[in-house]
Protein backbone atom coordinates (compact mmCIF):
# COMPACT_ATOMS: atom_id res chain seq x y z
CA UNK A 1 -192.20 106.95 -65.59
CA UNK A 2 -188.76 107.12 -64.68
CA UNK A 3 -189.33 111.34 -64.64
CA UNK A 4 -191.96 111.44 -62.76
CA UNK A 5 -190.35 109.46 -60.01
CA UNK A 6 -187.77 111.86 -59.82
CA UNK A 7 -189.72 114.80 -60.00
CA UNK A 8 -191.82 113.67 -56.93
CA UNK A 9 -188.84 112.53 -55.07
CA UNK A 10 -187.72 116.00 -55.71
CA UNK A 11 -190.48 117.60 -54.87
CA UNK A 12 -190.79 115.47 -51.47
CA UNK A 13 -187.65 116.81 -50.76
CA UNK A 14 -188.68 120.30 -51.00
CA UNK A 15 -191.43 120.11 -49.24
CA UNK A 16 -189.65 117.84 -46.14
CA UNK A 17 -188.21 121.12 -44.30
CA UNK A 18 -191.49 122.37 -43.80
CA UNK A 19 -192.87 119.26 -42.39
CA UNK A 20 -189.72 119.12 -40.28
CA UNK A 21 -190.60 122.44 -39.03
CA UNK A 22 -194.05 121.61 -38.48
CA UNK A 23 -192.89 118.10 -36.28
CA UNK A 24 -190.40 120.21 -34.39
CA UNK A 25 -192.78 122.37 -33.91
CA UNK A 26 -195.25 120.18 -32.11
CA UNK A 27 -192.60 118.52 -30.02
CA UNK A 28 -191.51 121.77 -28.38
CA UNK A 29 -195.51 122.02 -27.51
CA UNK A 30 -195.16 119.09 -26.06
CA UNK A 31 -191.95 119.81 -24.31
CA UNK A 32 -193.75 123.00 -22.87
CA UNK A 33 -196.38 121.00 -21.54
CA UNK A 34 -194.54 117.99 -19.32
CA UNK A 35 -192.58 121.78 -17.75
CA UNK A 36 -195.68 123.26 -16.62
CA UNK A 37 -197.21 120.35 -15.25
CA UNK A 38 -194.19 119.59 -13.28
CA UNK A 39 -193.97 123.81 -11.92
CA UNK A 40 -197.83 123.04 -10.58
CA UNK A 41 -196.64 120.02 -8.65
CA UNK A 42 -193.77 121.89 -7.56
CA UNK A 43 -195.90 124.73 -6.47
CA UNK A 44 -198.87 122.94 -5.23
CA UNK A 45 -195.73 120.75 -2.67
CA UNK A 46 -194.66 124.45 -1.98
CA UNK A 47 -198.01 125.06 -0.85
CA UNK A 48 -198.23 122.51 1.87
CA UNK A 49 -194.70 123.22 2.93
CA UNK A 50 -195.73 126.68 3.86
CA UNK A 51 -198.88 124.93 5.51
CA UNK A 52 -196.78 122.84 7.87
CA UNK A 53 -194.25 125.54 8.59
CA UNK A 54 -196.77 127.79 9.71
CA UNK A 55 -198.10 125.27 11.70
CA UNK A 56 -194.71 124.37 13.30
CA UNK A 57 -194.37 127.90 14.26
CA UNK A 58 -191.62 128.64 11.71
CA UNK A 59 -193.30 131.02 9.38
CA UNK A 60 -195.46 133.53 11.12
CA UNK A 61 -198.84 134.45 9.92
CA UNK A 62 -198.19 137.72 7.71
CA UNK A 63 -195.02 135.41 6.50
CA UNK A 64 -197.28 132.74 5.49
CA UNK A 65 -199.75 134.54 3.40
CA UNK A 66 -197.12 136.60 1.79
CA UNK A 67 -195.60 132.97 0.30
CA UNK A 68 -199.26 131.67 -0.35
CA UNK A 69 -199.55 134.58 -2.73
CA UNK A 70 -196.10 134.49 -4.63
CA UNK A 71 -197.01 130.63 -4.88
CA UNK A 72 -200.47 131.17 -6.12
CA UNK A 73 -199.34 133.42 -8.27
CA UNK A 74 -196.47 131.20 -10.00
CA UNK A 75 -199.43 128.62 -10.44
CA UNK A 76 -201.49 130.63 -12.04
CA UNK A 77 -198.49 131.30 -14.81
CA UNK A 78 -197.79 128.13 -15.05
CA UNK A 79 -201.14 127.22 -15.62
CA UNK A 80 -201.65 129.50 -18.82
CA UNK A 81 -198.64 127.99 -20.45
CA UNK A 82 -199.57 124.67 -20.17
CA UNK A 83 -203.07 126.19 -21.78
CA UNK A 84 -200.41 127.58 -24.59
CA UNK A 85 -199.04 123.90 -25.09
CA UNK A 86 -202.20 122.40 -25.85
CA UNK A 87 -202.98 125.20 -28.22
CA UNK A 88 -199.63 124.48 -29.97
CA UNK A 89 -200.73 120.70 -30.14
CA UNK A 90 -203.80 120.84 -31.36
CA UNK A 91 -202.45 123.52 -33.82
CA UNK A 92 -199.81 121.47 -35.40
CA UNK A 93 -200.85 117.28 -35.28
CA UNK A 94 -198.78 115.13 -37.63
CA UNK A 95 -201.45 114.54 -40.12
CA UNK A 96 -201.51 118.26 -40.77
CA UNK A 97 -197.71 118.45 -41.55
CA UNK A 98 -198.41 114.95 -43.41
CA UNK A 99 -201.28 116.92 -45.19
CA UNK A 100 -199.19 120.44 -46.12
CA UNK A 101 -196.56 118.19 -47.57
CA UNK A 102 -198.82 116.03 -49.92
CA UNK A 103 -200.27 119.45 -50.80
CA UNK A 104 -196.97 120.88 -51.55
CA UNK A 105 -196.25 118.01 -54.38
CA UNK A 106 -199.65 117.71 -55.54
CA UNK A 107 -199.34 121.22 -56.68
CA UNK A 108 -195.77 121.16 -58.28
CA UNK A 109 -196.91 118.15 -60.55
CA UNK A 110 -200.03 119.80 -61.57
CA UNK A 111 -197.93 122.84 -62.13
CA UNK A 112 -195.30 121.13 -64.30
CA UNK A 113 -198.58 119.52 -66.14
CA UNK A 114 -199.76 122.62 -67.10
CA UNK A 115 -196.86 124.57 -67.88
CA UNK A 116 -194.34 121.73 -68.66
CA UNK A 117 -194.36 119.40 -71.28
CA UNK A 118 -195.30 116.16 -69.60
CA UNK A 119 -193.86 112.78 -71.81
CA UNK A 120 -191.39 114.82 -73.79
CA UNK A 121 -188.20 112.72 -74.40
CA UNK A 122 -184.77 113.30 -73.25
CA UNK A 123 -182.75 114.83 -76.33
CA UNK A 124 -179.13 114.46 -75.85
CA UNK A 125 -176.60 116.88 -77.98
CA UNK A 126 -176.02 114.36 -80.78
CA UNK A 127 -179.77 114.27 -81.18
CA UNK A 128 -180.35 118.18 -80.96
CA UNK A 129 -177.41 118.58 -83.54
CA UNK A 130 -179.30 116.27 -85.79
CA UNK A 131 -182.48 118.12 -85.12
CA UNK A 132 -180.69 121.51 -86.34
CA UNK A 133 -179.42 119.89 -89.35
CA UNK A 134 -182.57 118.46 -90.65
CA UNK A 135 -184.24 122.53 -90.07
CA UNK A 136 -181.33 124.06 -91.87
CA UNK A 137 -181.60 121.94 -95.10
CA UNK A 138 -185.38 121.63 -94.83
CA UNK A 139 -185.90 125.73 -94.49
CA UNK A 140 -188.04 128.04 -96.74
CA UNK A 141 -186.44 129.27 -99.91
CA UNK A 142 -185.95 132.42 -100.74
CA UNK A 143 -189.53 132.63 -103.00
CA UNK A 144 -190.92 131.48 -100.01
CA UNK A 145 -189.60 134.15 -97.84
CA UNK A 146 -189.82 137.05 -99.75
CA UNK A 147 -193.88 136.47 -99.85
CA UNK A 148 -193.77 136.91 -96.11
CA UNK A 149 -191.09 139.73 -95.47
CA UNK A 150 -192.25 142.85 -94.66
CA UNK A 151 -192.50 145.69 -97.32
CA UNK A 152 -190.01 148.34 -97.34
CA UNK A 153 -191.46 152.01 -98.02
CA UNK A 154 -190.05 155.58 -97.79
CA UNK A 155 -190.84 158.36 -99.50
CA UNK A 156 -188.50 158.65 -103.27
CA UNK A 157 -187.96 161.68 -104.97
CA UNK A 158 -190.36 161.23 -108.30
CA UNK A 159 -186.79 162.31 -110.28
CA UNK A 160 -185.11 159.60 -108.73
CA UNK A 161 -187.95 157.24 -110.11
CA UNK A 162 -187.62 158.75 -113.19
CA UNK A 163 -184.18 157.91 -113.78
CA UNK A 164 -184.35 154.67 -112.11
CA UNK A 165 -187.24 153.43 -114.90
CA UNK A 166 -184.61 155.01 -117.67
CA UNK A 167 -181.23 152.74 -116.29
CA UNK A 168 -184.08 149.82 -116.36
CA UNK A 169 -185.38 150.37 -119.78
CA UNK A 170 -181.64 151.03 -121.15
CA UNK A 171 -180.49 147.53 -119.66
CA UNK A 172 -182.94 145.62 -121.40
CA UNK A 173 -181.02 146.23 -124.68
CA UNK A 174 -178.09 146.50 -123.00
CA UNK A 175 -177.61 142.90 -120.99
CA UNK A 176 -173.86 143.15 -121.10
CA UNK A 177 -172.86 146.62 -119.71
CA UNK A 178 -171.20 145.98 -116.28
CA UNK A 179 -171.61 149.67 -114.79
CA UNK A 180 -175.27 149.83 -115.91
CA UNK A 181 -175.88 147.03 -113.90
CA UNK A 182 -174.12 148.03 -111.06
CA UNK A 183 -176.01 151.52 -111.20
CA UNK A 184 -178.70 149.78 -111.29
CA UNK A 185 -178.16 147.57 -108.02
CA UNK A 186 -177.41 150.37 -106.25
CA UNK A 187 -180.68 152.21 -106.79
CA UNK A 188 -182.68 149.34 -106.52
CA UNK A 189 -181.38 148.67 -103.29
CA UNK A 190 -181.64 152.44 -102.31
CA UNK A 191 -185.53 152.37 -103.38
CA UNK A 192 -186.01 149.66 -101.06
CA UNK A 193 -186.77 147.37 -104.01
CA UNK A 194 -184.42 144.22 -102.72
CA UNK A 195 -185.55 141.73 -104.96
CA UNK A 196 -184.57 143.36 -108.07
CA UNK A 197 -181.42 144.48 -106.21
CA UNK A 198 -180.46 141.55 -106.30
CA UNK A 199 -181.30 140.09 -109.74
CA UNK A 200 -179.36 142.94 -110.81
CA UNK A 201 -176.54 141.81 -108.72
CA UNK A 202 -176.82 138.35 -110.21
CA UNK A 203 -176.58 139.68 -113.37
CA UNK A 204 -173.44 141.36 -112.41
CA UNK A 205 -171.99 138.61 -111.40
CA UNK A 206 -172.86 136.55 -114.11
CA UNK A 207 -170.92 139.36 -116.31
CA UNK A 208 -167.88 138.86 -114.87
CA UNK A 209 -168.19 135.35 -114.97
CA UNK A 210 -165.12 133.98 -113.21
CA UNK A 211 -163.62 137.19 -112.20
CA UNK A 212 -166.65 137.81 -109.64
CA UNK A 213 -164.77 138.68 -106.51
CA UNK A 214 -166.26 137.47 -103.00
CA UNK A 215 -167.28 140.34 -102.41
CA UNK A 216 -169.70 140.32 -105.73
CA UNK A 217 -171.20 137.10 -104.02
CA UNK A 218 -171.45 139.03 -100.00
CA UNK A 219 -173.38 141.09 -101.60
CA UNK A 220 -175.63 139.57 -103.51
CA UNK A 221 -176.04 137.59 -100.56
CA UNK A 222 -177.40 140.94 -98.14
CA UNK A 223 -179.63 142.04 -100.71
CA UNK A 224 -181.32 138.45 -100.80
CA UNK A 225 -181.33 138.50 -97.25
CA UNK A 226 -182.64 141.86 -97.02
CA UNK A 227 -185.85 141.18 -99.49
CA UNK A 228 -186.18 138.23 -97.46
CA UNK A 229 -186.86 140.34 -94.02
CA UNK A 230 -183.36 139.21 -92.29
CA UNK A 231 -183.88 135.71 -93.45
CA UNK A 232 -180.72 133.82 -94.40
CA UNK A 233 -182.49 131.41 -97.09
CA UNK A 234 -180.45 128.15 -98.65
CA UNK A 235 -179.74 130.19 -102.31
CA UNK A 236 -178.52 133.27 -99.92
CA UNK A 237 -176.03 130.33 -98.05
CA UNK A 238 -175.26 128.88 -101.51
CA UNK A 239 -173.65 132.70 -102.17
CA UNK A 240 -172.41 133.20 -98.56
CA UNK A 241 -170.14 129.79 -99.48
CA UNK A 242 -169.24 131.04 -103.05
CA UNK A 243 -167.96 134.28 -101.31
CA UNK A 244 -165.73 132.42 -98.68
CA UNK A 245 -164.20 130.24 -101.31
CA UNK A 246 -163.08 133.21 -102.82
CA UNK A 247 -162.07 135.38 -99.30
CA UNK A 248 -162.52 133.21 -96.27
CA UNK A 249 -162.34 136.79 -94.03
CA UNK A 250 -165.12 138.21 -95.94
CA UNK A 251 -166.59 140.29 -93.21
CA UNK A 252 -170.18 139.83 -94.15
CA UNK A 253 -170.23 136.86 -95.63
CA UNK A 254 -168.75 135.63 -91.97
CA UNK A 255 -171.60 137.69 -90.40
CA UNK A 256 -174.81 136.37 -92.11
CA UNK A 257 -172.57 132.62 -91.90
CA UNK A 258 -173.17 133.10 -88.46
CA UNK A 259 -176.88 134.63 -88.80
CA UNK A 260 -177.56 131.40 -90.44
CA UNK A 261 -176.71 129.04 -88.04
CA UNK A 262 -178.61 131.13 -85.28
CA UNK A 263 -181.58 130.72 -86.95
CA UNK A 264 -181.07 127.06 -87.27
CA UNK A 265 -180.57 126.35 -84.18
CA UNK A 266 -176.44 126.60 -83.91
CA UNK A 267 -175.63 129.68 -81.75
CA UNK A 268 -172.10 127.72 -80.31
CA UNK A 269 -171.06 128.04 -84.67
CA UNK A 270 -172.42 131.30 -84.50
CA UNK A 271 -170.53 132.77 -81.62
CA UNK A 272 -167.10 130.80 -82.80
CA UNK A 273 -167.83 133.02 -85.85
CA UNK A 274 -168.89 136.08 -84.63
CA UNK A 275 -166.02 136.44 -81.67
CA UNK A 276 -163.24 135.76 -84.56
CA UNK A 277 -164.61 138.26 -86.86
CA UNK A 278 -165.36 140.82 -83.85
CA UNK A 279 -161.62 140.32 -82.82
CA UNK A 280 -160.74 141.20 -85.83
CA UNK A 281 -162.38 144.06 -87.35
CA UNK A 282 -162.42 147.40 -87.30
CA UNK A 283 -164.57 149.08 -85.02
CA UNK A 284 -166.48 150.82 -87.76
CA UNK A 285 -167.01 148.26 -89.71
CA UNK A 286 -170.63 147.51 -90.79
CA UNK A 287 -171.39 144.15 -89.00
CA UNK A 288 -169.77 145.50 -85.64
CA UNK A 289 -172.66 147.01 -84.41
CA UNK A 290 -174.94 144.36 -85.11
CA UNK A 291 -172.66 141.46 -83.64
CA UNK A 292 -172.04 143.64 -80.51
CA UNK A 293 -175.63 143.59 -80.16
CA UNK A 294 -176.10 140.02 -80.13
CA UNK A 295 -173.04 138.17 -79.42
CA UNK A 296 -173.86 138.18 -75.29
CA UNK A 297 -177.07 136.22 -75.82
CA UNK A 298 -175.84 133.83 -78.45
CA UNK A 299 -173.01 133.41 -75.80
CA UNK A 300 -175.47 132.75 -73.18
CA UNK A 301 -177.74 130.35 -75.97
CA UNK A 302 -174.14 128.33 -76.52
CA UNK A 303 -173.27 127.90 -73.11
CA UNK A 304 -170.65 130.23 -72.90
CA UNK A 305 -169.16 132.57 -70.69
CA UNK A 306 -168.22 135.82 -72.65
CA UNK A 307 -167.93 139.52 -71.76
CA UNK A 308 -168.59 141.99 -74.68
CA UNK A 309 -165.16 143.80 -74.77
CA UNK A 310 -165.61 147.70 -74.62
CA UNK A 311 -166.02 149.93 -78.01
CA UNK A 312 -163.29 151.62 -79.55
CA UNK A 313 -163.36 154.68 -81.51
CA UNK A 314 -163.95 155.15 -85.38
CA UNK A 315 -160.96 154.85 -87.43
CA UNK A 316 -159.76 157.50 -90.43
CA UNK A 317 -158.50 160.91 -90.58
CA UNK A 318 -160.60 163.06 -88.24
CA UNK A 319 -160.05 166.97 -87.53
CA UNK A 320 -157.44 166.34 -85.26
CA UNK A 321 -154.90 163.91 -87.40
CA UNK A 322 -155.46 167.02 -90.19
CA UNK A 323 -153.97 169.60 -87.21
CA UNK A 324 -151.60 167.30 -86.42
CA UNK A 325 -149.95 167.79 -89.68
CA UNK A 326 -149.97 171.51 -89.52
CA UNK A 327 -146.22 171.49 -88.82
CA UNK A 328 -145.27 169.37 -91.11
CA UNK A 329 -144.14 170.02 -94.37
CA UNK A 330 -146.44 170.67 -97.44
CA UNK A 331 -145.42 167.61 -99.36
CA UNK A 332 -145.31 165.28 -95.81
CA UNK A 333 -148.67 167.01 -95.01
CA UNK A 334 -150.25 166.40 -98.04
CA UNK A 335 -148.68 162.78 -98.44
CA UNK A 336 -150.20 161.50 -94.97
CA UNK A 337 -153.47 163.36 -95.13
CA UNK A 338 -153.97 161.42 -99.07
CA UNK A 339 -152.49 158.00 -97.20
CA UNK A 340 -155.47 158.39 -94.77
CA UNK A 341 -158.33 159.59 -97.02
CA UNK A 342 -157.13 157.36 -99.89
CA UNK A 343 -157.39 154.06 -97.17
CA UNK A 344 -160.83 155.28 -96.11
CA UNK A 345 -161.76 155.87 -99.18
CA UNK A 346 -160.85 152.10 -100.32
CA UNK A 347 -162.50 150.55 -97.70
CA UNK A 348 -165.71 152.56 -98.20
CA UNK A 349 -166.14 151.39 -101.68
CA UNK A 350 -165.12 148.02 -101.16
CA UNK A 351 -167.36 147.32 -97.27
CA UNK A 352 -169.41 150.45 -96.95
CA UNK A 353 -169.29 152.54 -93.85
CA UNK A 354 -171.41 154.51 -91.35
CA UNK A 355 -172.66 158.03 -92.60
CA UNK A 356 -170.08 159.31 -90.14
CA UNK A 357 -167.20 157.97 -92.18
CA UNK A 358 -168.54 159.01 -95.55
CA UNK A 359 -169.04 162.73 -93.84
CA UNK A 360 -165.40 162.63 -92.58
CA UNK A 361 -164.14 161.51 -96.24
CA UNK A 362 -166.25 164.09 -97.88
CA UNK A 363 -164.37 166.85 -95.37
CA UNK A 364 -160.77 165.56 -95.97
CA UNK A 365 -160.96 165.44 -99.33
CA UNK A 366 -162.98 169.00 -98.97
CA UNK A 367 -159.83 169.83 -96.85
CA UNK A 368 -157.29 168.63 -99.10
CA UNK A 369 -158.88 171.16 -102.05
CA UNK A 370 -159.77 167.87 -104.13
CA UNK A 371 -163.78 169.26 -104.74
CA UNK A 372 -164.22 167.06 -107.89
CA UNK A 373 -163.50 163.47 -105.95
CA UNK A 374 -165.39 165.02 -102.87
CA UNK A 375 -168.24 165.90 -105.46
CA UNK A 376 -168.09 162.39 -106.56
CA UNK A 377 -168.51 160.95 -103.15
CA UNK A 378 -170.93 163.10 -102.11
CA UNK A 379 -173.15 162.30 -105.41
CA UNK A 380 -172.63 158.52 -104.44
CA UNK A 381 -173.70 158.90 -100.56
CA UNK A 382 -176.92 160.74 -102.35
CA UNK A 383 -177.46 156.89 -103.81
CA UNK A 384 -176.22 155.09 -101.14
CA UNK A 385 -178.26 156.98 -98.50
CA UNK A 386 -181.02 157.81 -100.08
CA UNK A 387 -183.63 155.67 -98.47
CA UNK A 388 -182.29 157.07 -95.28
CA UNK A 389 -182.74 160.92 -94.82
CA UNK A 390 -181.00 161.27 -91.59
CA UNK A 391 -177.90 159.48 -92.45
CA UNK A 392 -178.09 161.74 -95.94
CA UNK A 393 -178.71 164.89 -93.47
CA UNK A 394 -175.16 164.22 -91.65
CA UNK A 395 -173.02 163.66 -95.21
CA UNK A 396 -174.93 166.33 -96.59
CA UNK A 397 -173.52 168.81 -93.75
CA UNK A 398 -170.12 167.97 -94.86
CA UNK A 399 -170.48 168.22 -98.02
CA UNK A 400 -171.68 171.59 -97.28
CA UNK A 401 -169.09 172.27 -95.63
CA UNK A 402 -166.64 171.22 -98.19
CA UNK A 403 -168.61 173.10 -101.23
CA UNK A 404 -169.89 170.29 -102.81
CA UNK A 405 -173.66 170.11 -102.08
CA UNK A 406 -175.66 171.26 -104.72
């Protein structure tokens, strides 16, 4: 009850400036009025001045009429304004304004009843916290998500099948060969086929037992996120925690940390978590892009105030750090140009990286006359990018360029 008070008191106050108007409005008619009846008696004692003048033998006759007519004529003026002053009062009484105003807050309460939602209870932040809690422990699993996550398809090259059905069917005698599983992760995940992605990555990690790194557990978290259609489910958080126990500045376990609590209703935890981690990384690394994407709305969602700081440029050896070195000596040249590669390189097998970077590592190394590792990488884009033919297209060209395509 106590809202609804308000809200009409509100609206009453909204709507009080036009009734104001409306009031004002019909006391200037009246204003108008008590002038123009005053100018007739004015003119109509003008009148009879003239009268007794001429009679006096003050005004002479052509004198006389001449007045007669200016005064007749100011009479007849005054006479049609006091006919616009009644207009203006019957136009605007006070029951009308009374009427508008009613009619004003009448229709914001039916408004509000039809597109609010009348009787819904005040829900402070301890309460809305609470709320957000109960929704993240109470979510879908991850069963539950994959039967509702879209299907991935692209078109696989029937060899690639091939080979992929021959890693499967050596692995099933073969439950303890580390590489074989990883091989196998990767071209599960390149097919598309997530879920067994990532029993292959759990698998992997049970293999290693309790040298899995963190990030053995980031990704076995994405690839349960990504057969689950983006959805961060409680197993995928149980393996987001596992991976910051290990590395608490695990890029992506930081980045679907903060996923997670978006989609549970915590965007202040998720910005806290995205700004440190965008602050802090690389501009090409793989969760830049999406967190650049979203941070200003999760800003806005949290009640902050935050201004997307402007992109920076990729980081590696590009064309121009290779000419740089062209007056330096061989060794020196050769040392800083396999510093560079070698760091790229590292972080690429350890994060991932855009097709851009894998292109530029494929053309160092092509640069550097080391074909077999630039063969290598170039045979491990093919699995990494082969769902995606136009990332594939832009390594291929350097690998081209390098010598190494086949």
């Amino acid at each position: 009850m106590t809202f609804w008070i308000i809200a009409i008191f509100i609206a009453a106050l909204s709507a009080a400036p036009l009734g104001l108007s409306l009031w004002r409005a019909r006391g200037i008619g009246k204003q108008d009025q008590g002038q123009a009846d005053t100018a007739l008696r004015v003119y109509r004692d003008q009148l009879a001045e003239v009268d007794r003048d001429l009679a006096r033998g003050v005004l002479g006759q052509a004198d006389a009429e001449r007045a007669r007519t200016e005064i007749s004529r100011r009479i007849l003026d005054a006479d049609r304004q006091k006919g616009k002053s009644d207009t203006a009062i019957a136009a605007f009484p006070v029951w009308g304004a009374a009427l508008l105003m009613a009619g004003v807050i009448a229709g914001a309460v039916a408004l509000y009843t039809s597109l609010g939602v009348p009787g819904y209870p005040d829900l402070p932040l301890t309460e809305r916290l609470r709320v957000a809690e109960e929704s993240r422990k109470s979510r879908a699993l991850q069963s539950e998500a994959e039967e509702s996550a879209p299907v991935f398809q692209n078109e696989i090259d029937p060899n690639h099948l091939d080979l992929l059905e021959r890693l499967r069917a050596a692995l099933e005698t073969r439950t303890g060969d580390l590489r074989g599983h990883e091989l196998l992760a990767r071209n599960e995940a390149a097919v598309g086929n997530f879920v067994e992605a990532y029993q292959a990555q759990s698998k992997i990690i049970a293999i290693k037992g309790a040298d899995a790194t963190s990030q053995d557990y980031a990704e076995l978290a994405d690839l349960m996120i990504l057969a689950a259609g983006g959805y961060v489910s409680p197993e995928a958080e149980t393996a987001l925690v596992r991976a910051l126990e290990r590395d608490p500045d695990n890029g992506t376990a930081i980045y679907y940390s903060g996923l997670m609590f978006a989609q549970n209703g915590r965007p202040d935890r998720t910005f806290t978590l995205w700004q440190g981690l965008l602050n802090s990384s690389e501009p090409n690394d793989l969760w830049v892009p999406a967190i650049r994407d979203q941070i200003e709305s999760v800003a806005q969602a949290a009640g902050v105030r935050y201004t997307l700081p402007p992109q920076t440029g990729l980081a590696g050896p590009s064309a121009d750090d290779v000419a740089a070195a062209a007056d330096m000596s061989d060794d020196d040249r050769q040392s800083m140009i396999r510093g560079m590669v070698n760091t790229l390189s590292a972080r690429l097998a350890n994060e991932g990286g855009t097709p851009q970077e894998w292109a530029r590592l494929v053309s160092s190394l092509g640069v550097l006359g080391d074909t077999e590792r630039a063969r290598a990488i170039w045979g491990e884009a093919q699995v990494v990018f082969g769902a995606d033919p136009e990332a594939l297209a832009t390594v291929r060209a350097a690998a081209e360029q390098a010598g190494v395509a086949q």
